[in-house]
PDB file of N, CA and C in Angstrom:
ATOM      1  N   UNK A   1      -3.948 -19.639  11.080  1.00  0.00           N
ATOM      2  CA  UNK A   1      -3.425 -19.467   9.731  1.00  0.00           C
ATOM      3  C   UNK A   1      -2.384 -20.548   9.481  1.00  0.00           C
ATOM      4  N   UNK A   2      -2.477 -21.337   8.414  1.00  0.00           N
ATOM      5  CA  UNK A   2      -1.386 -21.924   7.480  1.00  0.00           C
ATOM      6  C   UNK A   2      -0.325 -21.761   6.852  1.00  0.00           C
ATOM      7  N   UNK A   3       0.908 -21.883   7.575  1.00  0.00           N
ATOM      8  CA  UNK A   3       1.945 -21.037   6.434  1.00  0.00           C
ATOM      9  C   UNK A   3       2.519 -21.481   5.592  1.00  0.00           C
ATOM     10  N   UNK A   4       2.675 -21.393   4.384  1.00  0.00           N
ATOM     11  CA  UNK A   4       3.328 -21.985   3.405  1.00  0.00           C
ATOM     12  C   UNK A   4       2.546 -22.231   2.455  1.00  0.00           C
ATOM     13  N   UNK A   5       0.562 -21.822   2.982  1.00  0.00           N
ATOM     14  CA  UNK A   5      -0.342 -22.154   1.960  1.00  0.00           C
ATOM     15  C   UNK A   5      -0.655 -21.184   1.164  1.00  0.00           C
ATOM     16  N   UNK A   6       0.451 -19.909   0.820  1.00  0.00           N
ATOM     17  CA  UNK A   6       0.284 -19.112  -0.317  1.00  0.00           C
ATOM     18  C   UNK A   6      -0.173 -17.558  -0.042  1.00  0.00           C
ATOM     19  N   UNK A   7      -0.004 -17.404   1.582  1.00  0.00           N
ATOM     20  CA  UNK A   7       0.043 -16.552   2.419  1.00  0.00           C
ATOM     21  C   UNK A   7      -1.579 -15.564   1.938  1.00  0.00           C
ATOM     22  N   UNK A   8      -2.290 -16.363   1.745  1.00  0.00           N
ATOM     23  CA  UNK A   8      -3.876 -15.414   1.147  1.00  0.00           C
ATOM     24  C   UNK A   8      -4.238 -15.270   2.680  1.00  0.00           C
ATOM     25  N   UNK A   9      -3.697 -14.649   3.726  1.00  0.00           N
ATOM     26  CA  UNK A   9      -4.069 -14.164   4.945  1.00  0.00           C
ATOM     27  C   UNK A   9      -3.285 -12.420   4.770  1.00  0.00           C
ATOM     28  N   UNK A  10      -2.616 -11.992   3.912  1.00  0.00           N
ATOM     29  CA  UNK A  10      -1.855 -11.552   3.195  1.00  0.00           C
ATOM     30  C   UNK A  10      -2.893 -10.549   2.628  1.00  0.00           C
ATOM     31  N   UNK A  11      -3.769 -10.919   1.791  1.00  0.00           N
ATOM     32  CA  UNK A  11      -4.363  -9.650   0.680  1.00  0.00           C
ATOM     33  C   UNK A  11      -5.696  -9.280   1.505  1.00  0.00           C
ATOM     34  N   UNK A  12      -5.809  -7.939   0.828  1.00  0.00           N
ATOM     35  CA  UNK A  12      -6.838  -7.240   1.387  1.00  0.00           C
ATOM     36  C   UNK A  12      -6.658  -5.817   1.449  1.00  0.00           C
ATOM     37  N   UNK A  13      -7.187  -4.414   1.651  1.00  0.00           N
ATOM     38  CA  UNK A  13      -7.575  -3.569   1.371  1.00  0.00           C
ATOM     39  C   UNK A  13      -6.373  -2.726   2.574  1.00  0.00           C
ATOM     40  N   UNK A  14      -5.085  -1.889   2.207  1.00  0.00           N
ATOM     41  CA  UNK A  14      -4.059  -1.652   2.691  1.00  0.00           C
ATOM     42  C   UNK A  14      -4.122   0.114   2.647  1.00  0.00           C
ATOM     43  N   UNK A  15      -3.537   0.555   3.436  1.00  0.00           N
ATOM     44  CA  UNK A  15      -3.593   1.971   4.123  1.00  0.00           C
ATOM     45  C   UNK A  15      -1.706   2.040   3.997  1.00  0.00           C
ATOM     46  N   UNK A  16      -1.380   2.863   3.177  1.00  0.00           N
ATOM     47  CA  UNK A  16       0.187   3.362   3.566  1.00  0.00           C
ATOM     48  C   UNK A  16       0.467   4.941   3.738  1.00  0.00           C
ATOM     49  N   UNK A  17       0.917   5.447   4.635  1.00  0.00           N
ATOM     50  CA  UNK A  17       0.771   6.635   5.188  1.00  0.00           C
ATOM     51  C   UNK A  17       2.717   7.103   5.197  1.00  0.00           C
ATOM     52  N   UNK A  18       2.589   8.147   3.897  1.00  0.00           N
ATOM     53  CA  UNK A  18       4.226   8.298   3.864  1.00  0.00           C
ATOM     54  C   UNK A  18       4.188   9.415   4.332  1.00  0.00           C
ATOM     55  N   UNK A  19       5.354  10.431   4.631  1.00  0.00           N
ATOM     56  CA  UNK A  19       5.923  11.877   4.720  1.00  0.00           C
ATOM     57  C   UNK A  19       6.443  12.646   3.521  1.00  0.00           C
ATOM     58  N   UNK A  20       5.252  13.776   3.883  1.00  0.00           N
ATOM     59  CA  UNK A  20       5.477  14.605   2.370  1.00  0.00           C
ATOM     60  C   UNK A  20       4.384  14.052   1.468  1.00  0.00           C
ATOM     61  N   UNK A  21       4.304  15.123   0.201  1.00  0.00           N
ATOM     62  CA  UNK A  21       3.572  14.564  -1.029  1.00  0.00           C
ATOM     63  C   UNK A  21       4.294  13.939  -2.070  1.00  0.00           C
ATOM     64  N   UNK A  22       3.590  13.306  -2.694  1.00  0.00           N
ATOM     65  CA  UNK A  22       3.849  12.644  -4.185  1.00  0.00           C
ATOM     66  C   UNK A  22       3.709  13.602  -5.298  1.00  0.00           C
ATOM     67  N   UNK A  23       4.727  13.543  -6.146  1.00  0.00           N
ATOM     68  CA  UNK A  23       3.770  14.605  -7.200  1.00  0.00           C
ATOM     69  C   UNK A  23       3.714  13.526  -8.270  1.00  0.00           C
ATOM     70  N   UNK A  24       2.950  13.843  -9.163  1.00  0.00           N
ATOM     71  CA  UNK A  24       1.843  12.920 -10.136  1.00  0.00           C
ATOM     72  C   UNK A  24       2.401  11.893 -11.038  1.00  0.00           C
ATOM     73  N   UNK A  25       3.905  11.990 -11.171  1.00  0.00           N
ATOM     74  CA  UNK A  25       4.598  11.354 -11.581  1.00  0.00           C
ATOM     75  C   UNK A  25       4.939   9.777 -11.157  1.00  0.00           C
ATOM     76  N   UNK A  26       5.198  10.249  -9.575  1.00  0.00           N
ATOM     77  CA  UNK A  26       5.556   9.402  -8.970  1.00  0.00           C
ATOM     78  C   UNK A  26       4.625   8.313  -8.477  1.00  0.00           C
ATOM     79  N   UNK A  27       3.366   9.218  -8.180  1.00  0.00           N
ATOM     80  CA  UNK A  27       2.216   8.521  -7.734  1.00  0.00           C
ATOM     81  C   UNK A  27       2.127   7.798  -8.502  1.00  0.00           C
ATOM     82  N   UNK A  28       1.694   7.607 -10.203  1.00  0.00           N
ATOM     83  CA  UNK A  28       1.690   6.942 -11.014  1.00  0.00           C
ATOM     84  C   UNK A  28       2.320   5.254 -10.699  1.00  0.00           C
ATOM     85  N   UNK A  29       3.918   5.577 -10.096  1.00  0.00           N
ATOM     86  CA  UNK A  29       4.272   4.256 -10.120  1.00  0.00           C
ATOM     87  C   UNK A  29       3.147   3.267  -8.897  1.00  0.00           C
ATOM     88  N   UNK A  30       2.274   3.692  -8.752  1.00  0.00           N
ATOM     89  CA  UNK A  30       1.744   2.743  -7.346  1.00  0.00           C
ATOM     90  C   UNK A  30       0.299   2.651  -8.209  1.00  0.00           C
ATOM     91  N   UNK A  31       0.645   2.065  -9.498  1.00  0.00           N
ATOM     92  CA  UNK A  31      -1.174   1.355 -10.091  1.00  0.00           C
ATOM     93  C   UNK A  31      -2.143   0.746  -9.408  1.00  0.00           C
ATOM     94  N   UNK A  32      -3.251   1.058  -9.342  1.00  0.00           N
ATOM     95  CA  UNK A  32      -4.100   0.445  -8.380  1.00  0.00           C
ATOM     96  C   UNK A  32      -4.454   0.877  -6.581  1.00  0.00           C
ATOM     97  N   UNK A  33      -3.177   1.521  -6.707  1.00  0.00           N
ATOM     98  CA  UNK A  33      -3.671   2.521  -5.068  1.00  0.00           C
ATOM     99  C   UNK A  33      -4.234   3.758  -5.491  1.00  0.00           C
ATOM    100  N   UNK A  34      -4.903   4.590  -4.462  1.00  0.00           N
ATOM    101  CA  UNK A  34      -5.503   6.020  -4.738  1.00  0.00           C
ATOM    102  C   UNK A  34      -4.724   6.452  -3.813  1.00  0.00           C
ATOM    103  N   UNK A  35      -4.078   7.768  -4.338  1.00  0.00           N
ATOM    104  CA  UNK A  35      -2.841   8.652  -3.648  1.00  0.00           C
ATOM    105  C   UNK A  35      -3.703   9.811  -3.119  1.00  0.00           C
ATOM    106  N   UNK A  36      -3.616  10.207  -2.173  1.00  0.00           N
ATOM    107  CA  UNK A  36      -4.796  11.535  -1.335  1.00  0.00           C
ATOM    108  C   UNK A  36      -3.412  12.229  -0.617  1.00  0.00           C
ATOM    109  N   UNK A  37      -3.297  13.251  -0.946  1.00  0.00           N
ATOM    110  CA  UNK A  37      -2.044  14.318  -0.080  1.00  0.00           C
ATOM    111  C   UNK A  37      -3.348  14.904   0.822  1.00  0.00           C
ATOM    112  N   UNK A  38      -2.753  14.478   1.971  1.00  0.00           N
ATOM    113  CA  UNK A  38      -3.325  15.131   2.897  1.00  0.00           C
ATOM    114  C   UNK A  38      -3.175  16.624   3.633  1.00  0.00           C
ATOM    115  N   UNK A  39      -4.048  17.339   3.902  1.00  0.00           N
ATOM    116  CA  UNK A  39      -3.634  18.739   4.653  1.00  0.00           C
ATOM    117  C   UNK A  39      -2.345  18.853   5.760  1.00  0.00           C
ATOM    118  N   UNK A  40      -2.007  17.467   6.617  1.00  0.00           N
ATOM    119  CA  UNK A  40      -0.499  17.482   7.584  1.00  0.00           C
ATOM    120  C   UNK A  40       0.544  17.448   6.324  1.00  0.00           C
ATOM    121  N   UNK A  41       0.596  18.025   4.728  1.00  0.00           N
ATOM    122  CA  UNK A  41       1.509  17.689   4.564  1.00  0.00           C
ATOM    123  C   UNK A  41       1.902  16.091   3.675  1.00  0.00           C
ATOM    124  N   UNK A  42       1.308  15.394   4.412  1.00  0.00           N
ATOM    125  CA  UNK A  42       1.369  13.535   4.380  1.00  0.00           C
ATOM    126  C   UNK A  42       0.660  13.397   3.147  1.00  0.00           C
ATOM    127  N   UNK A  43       1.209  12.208   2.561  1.00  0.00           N
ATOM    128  CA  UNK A  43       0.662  11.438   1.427  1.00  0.00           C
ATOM    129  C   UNK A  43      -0.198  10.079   2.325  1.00  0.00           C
ATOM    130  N   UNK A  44      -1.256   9.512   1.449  1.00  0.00           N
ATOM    131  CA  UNK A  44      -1.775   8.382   1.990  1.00  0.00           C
ATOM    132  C   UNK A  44      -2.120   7.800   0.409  1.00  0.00           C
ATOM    133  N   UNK A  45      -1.412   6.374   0.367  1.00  0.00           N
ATOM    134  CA  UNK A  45      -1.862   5.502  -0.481  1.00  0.00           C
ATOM    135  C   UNK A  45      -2.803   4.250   0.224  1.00  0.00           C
ATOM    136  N   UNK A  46      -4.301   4.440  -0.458  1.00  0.00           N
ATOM    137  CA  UNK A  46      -5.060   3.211  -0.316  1.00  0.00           C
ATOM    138  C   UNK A  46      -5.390   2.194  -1.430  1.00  0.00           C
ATOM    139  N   UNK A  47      -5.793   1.233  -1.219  1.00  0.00           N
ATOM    140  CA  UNK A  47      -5.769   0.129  -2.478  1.00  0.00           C
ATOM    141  C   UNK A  47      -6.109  -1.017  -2.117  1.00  0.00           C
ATOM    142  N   UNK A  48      -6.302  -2.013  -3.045  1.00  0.00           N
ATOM    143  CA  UNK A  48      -6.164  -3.747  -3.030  1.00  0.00           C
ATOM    144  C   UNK A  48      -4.859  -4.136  -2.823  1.00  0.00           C
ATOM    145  N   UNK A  49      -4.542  -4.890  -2.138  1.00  0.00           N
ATOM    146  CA  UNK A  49      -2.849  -5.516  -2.405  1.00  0.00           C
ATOM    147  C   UNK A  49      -3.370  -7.355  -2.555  1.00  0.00           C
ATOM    148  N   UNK A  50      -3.023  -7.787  -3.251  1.00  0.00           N
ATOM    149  CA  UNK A  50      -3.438  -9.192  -3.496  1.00  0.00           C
ATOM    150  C   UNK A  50      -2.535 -10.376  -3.180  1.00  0.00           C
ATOM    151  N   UNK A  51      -1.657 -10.193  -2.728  1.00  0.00           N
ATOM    152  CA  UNK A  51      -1.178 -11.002  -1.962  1.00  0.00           C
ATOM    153  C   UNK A  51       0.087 -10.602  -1.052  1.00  0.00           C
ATOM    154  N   UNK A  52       0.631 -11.338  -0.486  1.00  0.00           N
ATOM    155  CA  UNK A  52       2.493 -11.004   0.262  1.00  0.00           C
ATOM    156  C   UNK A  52       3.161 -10.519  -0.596  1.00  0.00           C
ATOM    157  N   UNK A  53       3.701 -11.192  -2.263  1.00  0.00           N
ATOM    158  CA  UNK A  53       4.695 -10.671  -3.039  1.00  0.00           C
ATOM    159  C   UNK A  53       4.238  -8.932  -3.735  1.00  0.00           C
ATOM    160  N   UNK A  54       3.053  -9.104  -3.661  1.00  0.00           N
ATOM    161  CA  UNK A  54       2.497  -7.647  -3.803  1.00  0.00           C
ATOM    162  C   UNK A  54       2.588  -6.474  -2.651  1.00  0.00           C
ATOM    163  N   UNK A  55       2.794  -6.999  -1.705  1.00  0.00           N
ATOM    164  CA  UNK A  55       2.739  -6.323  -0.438  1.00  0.00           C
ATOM    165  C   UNK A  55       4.413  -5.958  -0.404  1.00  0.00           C
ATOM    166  N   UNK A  56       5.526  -6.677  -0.813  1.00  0.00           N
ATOM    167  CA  UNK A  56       6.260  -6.596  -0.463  1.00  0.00           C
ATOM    168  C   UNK A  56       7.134  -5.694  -1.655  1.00  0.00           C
ATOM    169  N   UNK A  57       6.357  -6.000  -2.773  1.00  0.00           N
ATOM    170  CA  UNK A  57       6.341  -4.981  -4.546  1.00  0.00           C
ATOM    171  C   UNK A  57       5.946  -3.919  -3.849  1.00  0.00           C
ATOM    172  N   UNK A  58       5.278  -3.507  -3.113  1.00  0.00           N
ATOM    173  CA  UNK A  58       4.542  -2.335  -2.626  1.00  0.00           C
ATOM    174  C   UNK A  58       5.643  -1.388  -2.025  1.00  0.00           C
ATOM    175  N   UNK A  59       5.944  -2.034  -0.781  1.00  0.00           N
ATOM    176  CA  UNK A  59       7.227  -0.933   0.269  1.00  0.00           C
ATOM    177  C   UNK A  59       8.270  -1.328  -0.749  1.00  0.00           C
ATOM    178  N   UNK A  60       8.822  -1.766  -1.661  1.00  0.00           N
ATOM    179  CA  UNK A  60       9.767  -1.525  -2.308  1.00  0.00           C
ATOM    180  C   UNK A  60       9.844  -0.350  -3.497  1.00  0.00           C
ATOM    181  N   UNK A  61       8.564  -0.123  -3.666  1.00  0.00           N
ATOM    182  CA  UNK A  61       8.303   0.870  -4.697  1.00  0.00           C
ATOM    183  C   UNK A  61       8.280   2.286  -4.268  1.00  0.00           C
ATOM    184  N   UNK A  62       8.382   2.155  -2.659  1.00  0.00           N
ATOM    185  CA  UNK A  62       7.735   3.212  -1.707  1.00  0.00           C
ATOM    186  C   UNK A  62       9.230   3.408  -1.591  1.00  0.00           C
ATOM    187  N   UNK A  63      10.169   2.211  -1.245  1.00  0.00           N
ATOM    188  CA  UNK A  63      11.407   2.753  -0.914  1.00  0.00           C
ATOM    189  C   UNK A  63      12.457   3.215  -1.937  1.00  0.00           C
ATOM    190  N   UNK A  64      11.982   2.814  -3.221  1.00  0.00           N
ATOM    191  CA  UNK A  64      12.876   3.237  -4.132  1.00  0.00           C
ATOM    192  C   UNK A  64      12.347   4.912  -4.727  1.00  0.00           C
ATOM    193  N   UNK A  65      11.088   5.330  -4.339  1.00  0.00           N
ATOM    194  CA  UNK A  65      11.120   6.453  -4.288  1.00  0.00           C
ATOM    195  C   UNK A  65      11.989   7.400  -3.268  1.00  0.00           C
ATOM    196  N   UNK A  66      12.194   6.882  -2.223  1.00  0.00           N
ATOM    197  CA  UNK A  66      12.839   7.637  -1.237  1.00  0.00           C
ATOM    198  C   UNK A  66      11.915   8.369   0.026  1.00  0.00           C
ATOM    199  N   UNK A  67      10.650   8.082  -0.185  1.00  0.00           N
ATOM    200  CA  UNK A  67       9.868   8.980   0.731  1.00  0.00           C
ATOM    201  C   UNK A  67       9.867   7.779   1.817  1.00  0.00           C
ATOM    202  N   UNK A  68       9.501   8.624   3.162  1.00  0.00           N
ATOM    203  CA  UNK A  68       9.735   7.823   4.415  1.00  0.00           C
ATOM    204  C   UNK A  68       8.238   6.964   4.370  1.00  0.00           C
ATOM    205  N   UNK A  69       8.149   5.923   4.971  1.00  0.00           N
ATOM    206  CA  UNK A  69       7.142   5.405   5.343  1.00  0.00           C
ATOM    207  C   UNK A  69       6.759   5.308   6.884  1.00  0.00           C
ATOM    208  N   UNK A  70       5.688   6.350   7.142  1.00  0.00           N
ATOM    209  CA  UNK A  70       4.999   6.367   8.287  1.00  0.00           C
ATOM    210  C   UNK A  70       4.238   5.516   9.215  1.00  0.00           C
ATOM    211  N   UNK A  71       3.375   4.698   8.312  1.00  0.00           N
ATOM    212  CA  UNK A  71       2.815   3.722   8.434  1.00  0.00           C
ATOM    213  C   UNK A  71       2.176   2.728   7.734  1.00  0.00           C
ATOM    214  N   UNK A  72       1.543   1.699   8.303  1.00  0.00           N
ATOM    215  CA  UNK A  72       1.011   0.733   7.223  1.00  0.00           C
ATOM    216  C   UNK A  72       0.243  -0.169   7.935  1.00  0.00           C
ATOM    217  N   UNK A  73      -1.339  -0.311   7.613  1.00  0.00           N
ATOM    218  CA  UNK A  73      -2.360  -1.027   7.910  1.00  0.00           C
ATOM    219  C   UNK A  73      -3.208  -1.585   7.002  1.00  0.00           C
ATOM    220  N   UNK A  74      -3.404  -3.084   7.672  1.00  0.00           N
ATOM    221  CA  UNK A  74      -4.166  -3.569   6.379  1.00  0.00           C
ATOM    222  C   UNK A  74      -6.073  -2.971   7.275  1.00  0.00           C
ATOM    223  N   UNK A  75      -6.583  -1.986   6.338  1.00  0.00           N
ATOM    224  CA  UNK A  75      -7.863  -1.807   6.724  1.00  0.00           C
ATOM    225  C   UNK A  75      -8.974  -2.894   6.318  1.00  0.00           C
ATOM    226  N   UNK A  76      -9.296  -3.358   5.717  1.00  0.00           N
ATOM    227  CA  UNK A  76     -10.432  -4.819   5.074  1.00  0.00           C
ATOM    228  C   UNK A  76      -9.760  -5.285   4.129  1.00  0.00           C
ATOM    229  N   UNK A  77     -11.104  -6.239   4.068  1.00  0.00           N
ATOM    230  CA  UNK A  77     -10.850  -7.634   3.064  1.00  0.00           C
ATOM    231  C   UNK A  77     -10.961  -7.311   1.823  1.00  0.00           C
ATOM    232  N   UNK A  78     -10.429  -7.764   0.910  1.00  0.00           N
ATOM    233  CA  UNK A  78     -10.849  -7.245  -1.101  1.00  0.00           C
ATOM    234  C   UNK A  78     -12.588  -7.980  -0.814  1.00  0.00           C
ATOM    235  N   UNK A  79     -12.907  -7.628  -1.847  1.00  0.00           N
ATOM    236  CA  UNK A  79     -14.188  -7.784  -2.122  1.00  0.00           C
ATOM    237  C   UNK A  79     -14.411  -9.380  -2.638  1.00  0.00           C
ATOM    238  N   UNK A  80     -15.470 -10.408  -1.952  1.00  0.00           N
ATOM    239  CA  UNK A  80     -15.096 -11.556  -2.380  1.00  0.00           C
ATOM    240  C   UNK A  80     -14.424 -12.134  -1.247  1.00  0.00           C
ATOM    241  N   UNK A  81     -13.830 -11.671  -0.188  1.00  0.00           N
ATOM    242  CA  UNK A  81     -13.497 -12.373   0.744  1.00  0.00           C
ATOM    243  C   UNK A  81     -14.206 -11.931   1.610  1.00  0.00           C
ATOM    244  N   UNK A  82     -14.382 -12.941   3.032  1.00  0.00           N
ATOM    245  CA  UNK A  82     -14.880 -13.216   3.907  1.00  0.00           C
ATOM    246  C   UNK A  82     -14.054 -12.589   5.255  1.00  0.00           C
TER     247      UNK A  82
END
């Protein structure tokens, strides 16, 4: 990988796994992810993230809600990439 070339090693299809649920309000602020409350309790946001500054728009949106963040994996590529 190249750094500085705009970090497109960066986007692709992201898994965030918080503590506790979202209620519908809040979920709202995360456009473009699908929010699934899971039976442990746990929230899971999946989605596109399209690049680093989006990735990083992302856990900031997560942290200004206040809910903990459990985890975070990028699962695949957006569609269109290789």
């Amino acid at each position: 990988m190249e750094f500085g070339s705009g970090a497109s090693g960066t986007s692709g299809i992201y898994e965030f796994r918080l503590e506790g649920r979202l209620d519908a309000r809040v979920a709202r602020r995360f456009e473009g992810l699908c929010a699934m409350a899971l039976r442990s309790g746990k929230t899971l946001l999946v989605g596109p993230i399209a690049d680093q500054s989006a990735l990083y728009g992302t856990l900031d949106r997560i942290r200004d809600t206040g809910a903990v963040l459990l985890g975070m994996r990028r699962i695949g590529a957006r569609r269109g990439q290789a």
